[in-house]
C-alpha atoms as a PDB file:
ATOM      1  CA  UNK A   1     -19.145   9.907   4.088  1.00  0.00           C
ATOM      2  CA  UNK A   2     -15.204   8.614   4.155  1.00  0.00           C
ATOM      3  CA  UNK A   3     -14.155   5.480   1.794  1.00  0.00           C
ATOM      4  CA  UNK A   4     -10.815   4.728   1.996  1.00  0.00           C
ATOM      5  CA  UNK A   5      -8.893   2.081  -0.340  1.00  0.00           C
ATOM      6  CA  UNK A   6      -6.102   0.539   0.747  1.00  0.00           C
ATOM      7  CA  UNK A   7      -3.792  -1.152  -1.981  1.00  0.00           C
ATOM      8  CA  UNK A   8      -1.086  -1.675   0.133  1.00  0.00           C
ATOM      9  CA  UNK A   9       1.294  -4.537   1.903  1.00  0.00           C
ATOM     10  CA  UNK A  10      -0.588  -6.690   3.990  1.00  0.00           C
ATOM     11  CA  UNK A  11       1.433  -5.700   6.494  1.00  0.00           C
ATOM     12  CA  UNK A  12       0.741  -1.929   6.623  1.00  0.00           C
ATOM     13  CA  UNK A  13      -2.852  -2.224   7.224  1.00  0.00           C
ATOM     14  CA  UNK A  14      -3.211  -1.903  10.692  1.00  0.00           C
ATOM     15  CA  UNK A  15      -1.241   0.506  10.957  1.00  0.00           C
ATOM     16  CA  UNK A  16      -2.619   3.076   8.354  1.00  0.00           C
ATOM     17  CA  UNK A  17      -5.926   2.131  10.115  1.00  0.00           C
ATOM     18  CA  UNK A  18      -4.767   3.213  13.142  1.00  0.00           C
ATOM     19  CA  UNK A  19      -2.912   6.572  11.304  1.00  0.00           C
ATOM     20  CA  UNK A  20      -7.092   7.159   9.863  1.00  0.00           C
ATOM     21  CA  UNK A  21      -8.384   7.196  13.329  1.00  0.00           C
ATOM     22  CA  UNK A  22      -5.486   9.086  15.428  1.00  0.00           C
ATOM     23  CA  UNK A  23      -5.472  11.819  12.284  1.00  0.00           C
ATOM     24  CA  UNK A  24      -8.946  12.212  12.750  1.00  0.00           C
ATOM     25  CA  UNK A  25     -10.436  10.979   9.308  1.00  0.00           C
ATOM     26  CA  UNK A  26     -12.752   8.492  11.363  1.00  0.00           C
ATOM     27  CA  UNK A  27     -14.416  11.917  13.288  1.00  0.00           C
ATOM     28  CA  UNK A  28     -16.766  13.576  10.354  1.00  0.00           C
ATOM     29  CA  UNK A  29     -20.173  12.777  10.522  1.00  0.00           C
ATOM     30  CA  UNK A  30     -21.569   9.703   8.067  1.00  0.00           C
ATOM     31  CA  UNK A  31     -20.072   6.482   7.118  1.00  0.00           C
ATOM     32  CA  UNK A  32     -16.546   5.386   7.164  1.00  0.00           C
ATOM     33  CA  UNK A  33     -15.679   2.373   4.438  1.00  0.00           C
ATOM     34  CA  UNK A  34     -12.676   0.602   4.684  1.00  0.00           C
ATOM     35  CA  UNK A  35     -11.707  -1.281   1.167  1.00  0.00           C
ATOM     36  CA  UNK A  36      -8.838  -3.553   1.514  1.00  0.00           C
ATOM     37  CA  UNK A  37      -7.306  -5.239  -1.775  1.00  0.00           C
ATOM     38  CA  UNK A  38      -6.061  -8.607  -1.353  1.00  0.00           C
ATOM     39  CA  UNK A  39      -3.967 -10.492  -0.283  1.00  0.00           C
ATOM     40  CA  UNK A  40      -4.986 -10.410   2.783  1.00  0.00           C
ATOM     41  CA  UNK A  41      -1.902 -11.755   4.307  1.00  0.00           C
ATOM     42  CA  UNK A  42       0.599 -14.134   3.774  1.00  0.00           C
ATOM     43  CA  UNK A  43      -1.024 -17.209   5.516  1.00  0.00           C
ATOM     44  CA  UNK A  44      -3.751 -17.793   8.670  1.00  0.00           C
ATOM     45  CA  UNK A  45      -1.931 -16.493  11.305  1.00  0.00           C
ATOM     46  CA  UNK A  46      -0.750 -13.012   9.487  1.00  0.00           C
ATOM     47  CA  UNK A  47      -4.391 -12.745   7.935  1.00  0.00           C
ATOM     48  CA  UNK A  48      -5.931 -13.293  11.834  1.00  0.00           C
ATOM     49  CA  UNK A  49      -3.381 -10.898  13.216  1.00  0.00           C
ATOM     50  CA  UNK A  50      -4.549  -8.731  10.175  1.00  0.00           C
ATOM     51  CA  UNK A  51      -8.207  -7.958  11.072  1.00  0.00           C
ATOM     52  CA  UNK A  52      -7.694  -7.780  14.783  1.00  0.00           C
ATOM     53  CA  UNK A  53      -5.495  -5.128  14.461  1.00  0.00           C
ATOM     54  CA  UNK A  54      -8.157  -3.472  11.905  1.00  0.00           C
ATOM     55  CA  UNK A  55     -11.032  -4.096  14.175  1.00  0.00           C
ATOM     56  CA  UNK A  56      -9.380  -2.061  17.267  1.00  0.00           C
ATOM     57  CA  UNK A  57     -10.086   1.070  14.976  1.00  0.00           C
ATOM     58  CA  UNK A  58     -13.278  -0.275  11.945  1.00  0.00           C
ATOM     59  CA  UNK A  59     -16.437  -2.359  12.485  1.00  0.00           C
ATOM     60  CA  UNK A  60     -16.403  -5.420  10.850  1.00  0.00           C
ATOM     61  CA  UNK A  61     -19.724  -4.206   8.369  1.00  0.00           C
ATOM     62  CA  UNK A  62     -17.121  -1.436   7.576  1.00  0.00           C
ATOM     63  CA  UNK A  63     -14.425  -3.500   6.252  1.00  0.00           C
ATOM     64  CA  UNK A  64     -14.491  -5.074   2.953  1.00  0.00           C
ATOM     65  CA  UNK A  65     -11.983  -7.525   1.360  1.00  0.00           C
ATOM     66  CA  UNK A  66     -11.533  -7.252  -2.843  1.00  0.00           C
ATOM     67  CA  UNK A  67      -9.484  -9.029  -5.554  1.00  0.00           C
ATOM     68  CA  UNK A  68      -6.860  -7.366  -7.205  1.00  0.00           C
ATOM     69  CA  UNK A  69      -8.663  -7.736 -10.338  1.00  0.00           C
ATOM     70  CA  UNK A  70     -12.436  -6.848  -9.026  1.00  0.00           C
ATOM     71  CA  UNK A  71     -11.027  -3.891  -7.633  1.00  0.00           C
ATOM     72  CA  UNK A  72      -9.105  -2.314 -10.718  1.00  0.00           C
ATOM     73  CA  UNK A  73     -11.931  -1.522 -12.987  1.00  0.00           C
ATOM     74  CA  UNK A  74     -13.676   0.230  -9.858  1.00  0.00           C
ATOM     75  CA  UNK A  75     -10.782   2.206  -9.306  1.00  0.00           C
ATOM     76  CA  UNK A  76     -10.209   3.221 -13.030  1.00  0.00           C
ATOM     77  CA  UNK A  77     -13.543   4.118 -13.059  1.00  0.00           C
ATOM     78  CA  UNK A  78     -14.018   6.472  -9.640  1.00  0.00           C
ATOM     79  CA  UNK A  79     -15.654   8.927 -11.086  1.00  0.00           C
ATOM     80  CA  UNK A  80     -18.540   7.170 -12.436  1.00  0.00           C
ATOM     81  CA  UNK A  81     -18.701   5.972  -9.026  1.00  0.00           C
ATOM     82  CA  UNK A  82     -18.911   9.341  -7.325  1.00  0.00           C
END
C-alpha cells in the first residue's frame, strides 16, 4: 500500500501525478492514496483543469482533498498513523 501527500502548488499536481505513475510508484501491488492539501486551485477553472489532469493517472475514490489545518496534526503525527 502507497499514500502519497502532496503539499504542494496547485499547479504542480498533475504533474507529480503523472511523475508517480511514469516512475512506477503506481505498479506495487495494494492501494495507491493520493492526499492533496488545499487549495485546490486558484478559482473554478484552475481547480477543474486540476482533477482532470489527476484523474488521467488516480481514481477519483483514490484522491482526497484536506485543509491545511486538518492535515497538519496528521502529518506531525505519522507515526502514530503507521
Amino acid at each position: 500500500n502507497r499514500l502519497f501527500y502532496l503539499a504542494l502548488a496547485p499547479e504542480l499536481f498533475g504533474t507529480v501525478s503523472r511523475n508517480l505513475r511514469d516512475g512506477g510508484m503506481l505498479e506495487s501491488a495494494g492501494w495507491h492514496r493520493l492526499v492533496i492539501e488545499k487549495p485546490f486551485g486558484y478559482d473554478y477553472p484552475s481547480a477543474s483543469k486540476l482533477n482532470e489532469e489527476i484523474r488521467h493517472v488516480f481514481r477519483e475514490d483514490e484522491v482526497f482533498r484536506i485543509d491545511h489545518y486538518l492535515g497538519k496534526e496528521m502529518v506531525q503525527n505519522i507515526e502514530v498513523i503507521r
